[in-house]
C-alpha atoms as a PDB file:
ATOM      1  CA  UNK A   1     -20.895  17.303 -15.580  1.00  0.00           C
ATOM      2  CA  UNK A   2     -21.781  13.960 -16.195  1.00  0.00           C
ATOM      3  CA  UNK A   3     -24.722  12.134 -14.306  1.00  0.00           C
ATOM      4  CA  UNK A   4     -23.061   8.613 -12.437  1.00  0.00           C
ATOM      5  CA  UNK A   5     -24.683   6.390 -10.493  1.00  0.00           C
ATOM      6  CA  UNK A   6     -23.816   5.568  -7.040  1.00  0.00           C
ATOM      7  CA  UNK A   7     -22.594   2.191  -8.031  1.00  0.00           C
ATOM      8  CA  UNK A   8     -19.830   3.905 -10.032  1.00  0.00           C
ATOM      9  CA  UNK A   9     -18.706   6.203  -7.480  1.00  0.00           C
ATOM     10  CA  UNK A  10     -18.447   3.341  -5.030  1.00  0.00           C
ATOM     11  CA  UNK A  11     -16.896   0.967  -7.854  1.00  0.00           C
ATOM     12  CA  UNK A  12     -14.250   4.105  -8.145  1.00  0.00           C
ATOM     13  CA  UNK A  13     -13.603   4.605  -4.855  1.00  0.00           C
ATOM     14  CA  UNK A  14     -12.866   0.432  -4.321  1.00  0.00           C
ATOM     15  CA  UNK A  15     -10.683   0.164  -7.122  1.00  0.00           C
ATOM     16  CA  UNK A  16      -8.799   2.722  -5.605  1.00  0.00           C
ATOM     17  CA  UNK A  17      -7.745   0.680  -2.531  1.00  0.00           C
ATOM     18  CA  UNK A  18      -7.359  -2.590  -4.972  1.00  0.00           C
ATOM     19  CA  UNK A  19      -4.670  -0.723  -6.581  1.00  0.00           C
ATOM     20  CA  UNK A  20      -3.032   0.910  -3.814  1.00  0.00           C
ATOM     21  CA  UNK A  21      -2.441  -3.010  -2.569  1.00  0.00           C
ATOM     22  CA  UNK A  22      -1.456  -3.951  -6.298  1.00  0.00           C
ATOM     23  CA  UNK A  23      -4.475  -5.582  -6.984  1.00  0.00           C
ATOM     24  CA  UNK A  24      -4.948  -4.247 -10.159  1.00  0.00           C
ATOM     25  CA  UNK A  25      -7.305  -7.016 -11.797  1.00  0.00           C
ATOM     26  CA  UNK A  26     -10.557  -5.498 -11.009  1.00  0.00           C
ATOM     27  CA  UNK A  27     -13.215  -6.169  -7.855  1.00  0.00           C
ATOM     28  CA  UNK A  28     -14.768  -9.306  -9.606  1.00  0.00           C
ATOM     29  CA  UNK A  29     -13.079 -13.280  -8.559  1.00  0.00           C
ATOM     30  CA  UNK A  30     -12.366 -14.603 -11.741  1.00  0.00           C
ATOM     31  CA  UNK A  31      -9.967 -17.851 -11.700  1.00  0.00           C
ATOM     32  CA  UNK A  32      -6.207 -16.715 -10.760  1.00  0.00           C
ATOM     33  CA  UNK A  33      -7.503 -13.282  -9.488  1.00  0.00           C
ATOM     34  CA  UNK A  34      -8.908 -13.237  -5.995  1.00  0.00           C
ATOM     35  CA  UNK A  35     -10.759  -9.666  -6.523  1.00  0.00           C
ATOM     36  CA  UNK A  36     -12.224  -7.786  -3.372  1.00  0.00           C
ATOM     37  CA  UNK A  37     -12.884 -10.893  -2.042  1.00  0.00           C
ATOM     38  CA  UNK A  38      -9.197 -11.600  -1.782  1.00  0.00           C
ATOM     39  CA  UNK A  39      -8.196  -7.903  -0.707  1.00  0.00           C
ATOM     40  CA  UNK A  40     -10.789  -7.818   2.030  1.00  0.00           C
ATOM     41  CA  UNK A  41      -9.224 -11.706   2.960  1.00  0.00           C
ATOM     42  CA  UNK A  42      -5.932 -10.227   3.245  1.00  0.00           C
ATOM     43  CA  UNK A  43      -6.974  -6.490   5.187  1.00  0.00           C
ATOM     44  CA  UNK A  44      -9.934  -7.078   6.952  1.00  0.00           C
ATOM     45  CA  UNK A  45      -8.378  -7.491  10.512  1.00  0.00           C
ATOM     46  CA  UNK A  46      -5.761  -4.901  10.094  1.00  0.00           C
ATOM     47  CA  UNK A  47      -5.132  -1.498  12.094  1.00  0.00           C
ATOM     48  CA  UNK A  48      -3.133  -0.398   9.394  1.00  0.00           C
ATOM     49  CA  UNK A  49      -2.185  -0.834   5.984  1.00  0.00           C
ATOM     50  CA  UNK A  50       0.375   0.390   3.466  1.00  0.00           C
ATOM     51  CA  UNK A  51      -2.614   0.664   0.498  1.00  0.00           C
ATOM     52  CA  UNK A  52      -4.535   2.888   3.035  1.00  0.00           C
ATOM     53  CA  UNK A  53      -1.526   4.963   3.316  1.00  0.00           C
ATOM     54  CA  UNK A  54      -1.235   5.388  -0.371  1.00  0.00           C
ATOM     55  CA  UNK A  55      -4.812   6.197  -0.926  1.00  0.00           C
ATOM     56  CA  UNK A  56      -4.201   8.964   1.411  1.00  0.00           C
ATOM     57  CA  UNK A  57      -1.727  10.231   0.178  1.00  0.00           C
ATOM     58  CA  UNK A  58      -3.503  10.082  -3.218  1.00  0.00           C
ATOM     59  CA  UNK A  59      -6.120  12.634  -1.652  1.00  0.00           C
ATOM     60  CA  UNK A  60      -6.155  16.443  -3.068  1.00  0.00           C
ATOM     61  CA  UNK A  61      -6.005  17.235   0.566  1.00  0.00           C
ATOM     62  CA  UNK A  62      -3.262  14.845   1.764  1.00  0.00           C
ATOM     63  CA  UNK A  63      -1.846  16.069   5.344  1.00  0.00           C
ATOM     64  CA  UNK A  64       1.540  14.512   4.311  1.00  0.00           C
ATOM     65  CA  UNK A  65       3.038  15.670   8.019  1.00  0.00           C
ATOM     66  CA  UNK A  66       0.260  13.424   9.578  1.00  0.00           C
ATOM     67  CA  UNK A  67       0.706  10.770   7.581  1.00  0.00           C
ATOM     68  CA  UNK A  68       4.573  10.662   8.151  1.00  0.00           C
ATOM     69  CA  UNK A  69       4.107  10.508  11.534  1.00  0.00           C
ATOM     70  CA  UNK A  70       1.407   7.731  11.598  1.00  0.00           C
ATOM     71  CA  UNK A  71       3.915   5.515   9.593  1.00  0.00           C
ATOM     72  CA  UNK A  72       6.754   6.637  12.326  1.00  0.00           C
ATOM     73  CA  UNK A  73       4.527   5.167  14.832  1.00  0.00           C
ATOM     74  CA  UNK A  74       4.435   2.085  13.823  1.00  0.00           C
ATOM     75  CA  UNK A  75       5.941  -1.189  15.465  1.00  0.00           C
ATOM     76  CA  UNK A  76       9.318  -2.109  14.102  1.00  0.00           C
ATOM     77  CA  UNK A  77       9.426  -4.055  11.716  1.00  0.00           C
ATOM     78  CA  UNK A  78       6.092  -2.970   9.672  1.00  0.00           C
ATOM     79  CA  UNK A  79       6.579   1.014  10.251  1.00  0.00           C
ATOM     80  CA  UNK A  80       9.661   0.016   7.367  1.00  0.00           C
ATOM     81  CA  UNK A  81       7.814  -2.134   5.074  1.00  0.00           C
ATOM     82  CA  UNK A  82       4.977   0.166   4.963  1.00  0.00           C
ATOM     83  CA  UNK A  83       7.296   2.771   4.530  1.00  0.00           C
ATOM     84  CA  UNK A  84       8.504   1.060   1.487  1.00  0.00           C
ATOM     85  CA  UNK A  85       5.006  -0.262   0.271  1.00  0.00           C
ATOM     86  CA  UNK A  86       4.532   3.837   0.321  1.00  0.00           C
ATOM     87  CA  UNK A  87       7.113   4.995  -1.657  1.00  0.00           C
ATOM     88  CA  UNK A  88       7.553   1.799  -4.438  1.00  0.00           C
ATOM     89  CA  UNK A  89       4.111   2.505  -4.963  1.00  0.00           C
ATOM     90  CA  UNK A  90       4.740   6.095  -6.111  1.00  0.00           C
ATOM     91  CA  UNK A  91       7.366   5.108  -8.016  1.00  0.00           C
ATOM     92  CA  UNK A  92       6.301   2.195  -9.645  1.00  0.00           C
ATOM     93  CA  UNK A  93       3.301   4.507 -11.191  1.00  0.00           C
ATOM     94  CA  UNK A  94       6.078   6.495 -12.773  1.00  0.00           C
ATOM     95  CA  UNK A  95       6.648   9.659 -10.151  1.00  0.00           C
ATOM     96  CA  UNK A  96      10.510  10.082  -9.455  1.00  0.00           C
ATOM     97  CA  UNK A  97      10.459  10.814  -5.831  1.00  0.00           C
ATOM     98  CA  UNK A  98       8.054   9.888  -3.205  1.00  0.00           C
ATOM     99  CA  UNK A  99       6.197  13.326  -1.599  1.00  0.00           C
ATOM    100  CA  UNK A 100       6.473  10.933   1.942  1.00  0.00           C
ATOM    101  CA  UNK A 101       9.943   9.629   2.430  1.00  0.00           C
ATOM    102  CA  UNK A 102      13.018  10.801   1.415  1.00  0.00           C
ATOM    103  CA  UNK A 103      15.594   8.595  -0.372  1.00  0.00           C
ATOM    104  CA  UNK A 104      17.832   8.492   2.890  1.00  0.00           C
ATOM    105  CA  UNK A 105      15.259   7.066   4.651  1.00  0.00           C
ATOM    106  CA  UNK A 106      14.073   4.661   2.733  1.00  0.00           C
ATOM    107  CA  UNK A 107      17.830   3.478   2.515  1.00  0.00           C
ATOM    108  CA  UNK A 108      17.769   3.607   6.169  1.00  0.00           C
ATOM    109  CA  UNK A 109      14.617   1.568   6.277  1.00  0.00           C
ATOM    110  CA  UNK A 110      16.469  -1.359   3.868  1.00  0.00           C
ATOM    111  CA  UNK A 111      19.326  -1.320   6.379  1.00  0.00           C
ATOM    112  CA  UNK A 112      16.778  -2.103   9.109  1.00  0.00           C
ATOM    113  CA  UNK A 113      15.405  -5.115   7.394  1.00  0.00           C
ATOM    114  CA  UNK A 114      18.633  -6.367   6.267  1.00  0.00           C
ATOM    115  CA  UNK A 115      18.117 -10.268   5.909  1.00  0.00           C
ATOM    116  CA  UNK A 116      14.257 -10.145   5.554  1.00  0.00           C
ATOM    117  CA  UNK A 117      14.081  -7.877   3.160  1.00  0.00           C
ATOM    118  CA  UNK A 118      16.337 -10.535   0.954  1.00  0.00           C
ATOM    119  CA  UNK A 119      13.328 -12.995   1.262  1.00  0.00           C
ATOM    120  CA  UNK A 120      10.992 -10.411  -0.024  1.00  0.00           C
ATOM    121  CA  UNK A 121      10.753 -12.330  -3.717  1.00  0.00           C
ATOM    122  CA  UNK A 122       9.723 -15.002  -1.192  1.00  0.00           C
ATOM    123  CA  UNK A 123       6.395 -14.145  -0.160  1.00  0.00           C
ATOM    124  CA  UNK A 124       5.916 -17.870   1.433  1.00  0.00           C
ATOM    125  CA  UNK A 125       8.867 -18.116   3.361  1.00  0.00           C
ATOM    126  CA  UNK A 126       9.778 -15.682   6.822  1.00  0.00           C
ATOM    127  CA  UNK A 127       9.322 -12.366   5.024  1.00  0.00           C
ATOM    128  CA  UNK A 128       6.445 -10.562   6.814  1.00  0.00           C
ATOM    129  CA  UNK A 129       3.703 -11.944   5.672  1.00  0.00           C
ATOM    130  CA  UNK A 130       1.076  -9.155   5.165  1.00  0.00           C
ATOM    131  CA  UNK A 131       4.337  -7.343   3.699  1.00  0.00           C
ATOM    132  CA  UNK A 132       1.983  -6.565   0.543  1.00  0.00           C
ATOM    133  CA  UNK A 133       0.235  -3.382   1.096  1.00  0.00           C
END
């Protein structure tokens, strides 16, 4: 096994949230990306978050059922775009299905948002603002 140093395990373990929340450019601010800096802007007074959902899910020892049921108890509207941050996550790193929701209900969760979820390619207008993990 290889030696690392505990910068690299805590660099590993921070990237892992950045890209749970799609921010995939690394921890540094460099001009256009905002980094860690910009992630912790954008998390740092939340409860909840749809990143930290992923990341758990992520785990070798996910409890899926308790996870499911943290999402469920969630305030309307954010329990369904969490619920989709979750599974377009999973499927935008290539898996078919997502191991949390089933296809049903993430079609139920769309019907829920109906009109917001149309401003979603919007991210400055009414959509939810912290819609992005």
């Amino acid at each position: 096994m290889r030696e690392q140093k505990v910068a690299e395990i805590a660099s590993a373990v921070v990237y892992a949230y950045l890209n749970a929340a799609g921010f995939n450019y690394g921890i540094e601010r460099r001009p256009n990306y905002p980094g860690f800096e910009g992630y912790w802007a954008a998390h740092k007074g939340r409860s909840y978050s749809g990143s930290w959902f992923v990341v758990q899910i992520n785990r070798v020892d996910a409890d899926l059922k308790t996870i499911r049921e943290e999402i469920a108890a969630l305030p309307v509207p954010d329990r369904q775009w969490e619920l989709l941050w979750v599974a377009t996550r999973h499927l935008y790193s290539g898996e078919e299905q997502t191991p949390v929701v089933s296809e049903a209900d993430l079609l139920e969760a769309c019907r829920q948002l109906g009109r917001e979820l149309s401003l979603v390619g919007n991210w400055g207008s009414t959509a939810r603002p912290s819609a992005r993990g």
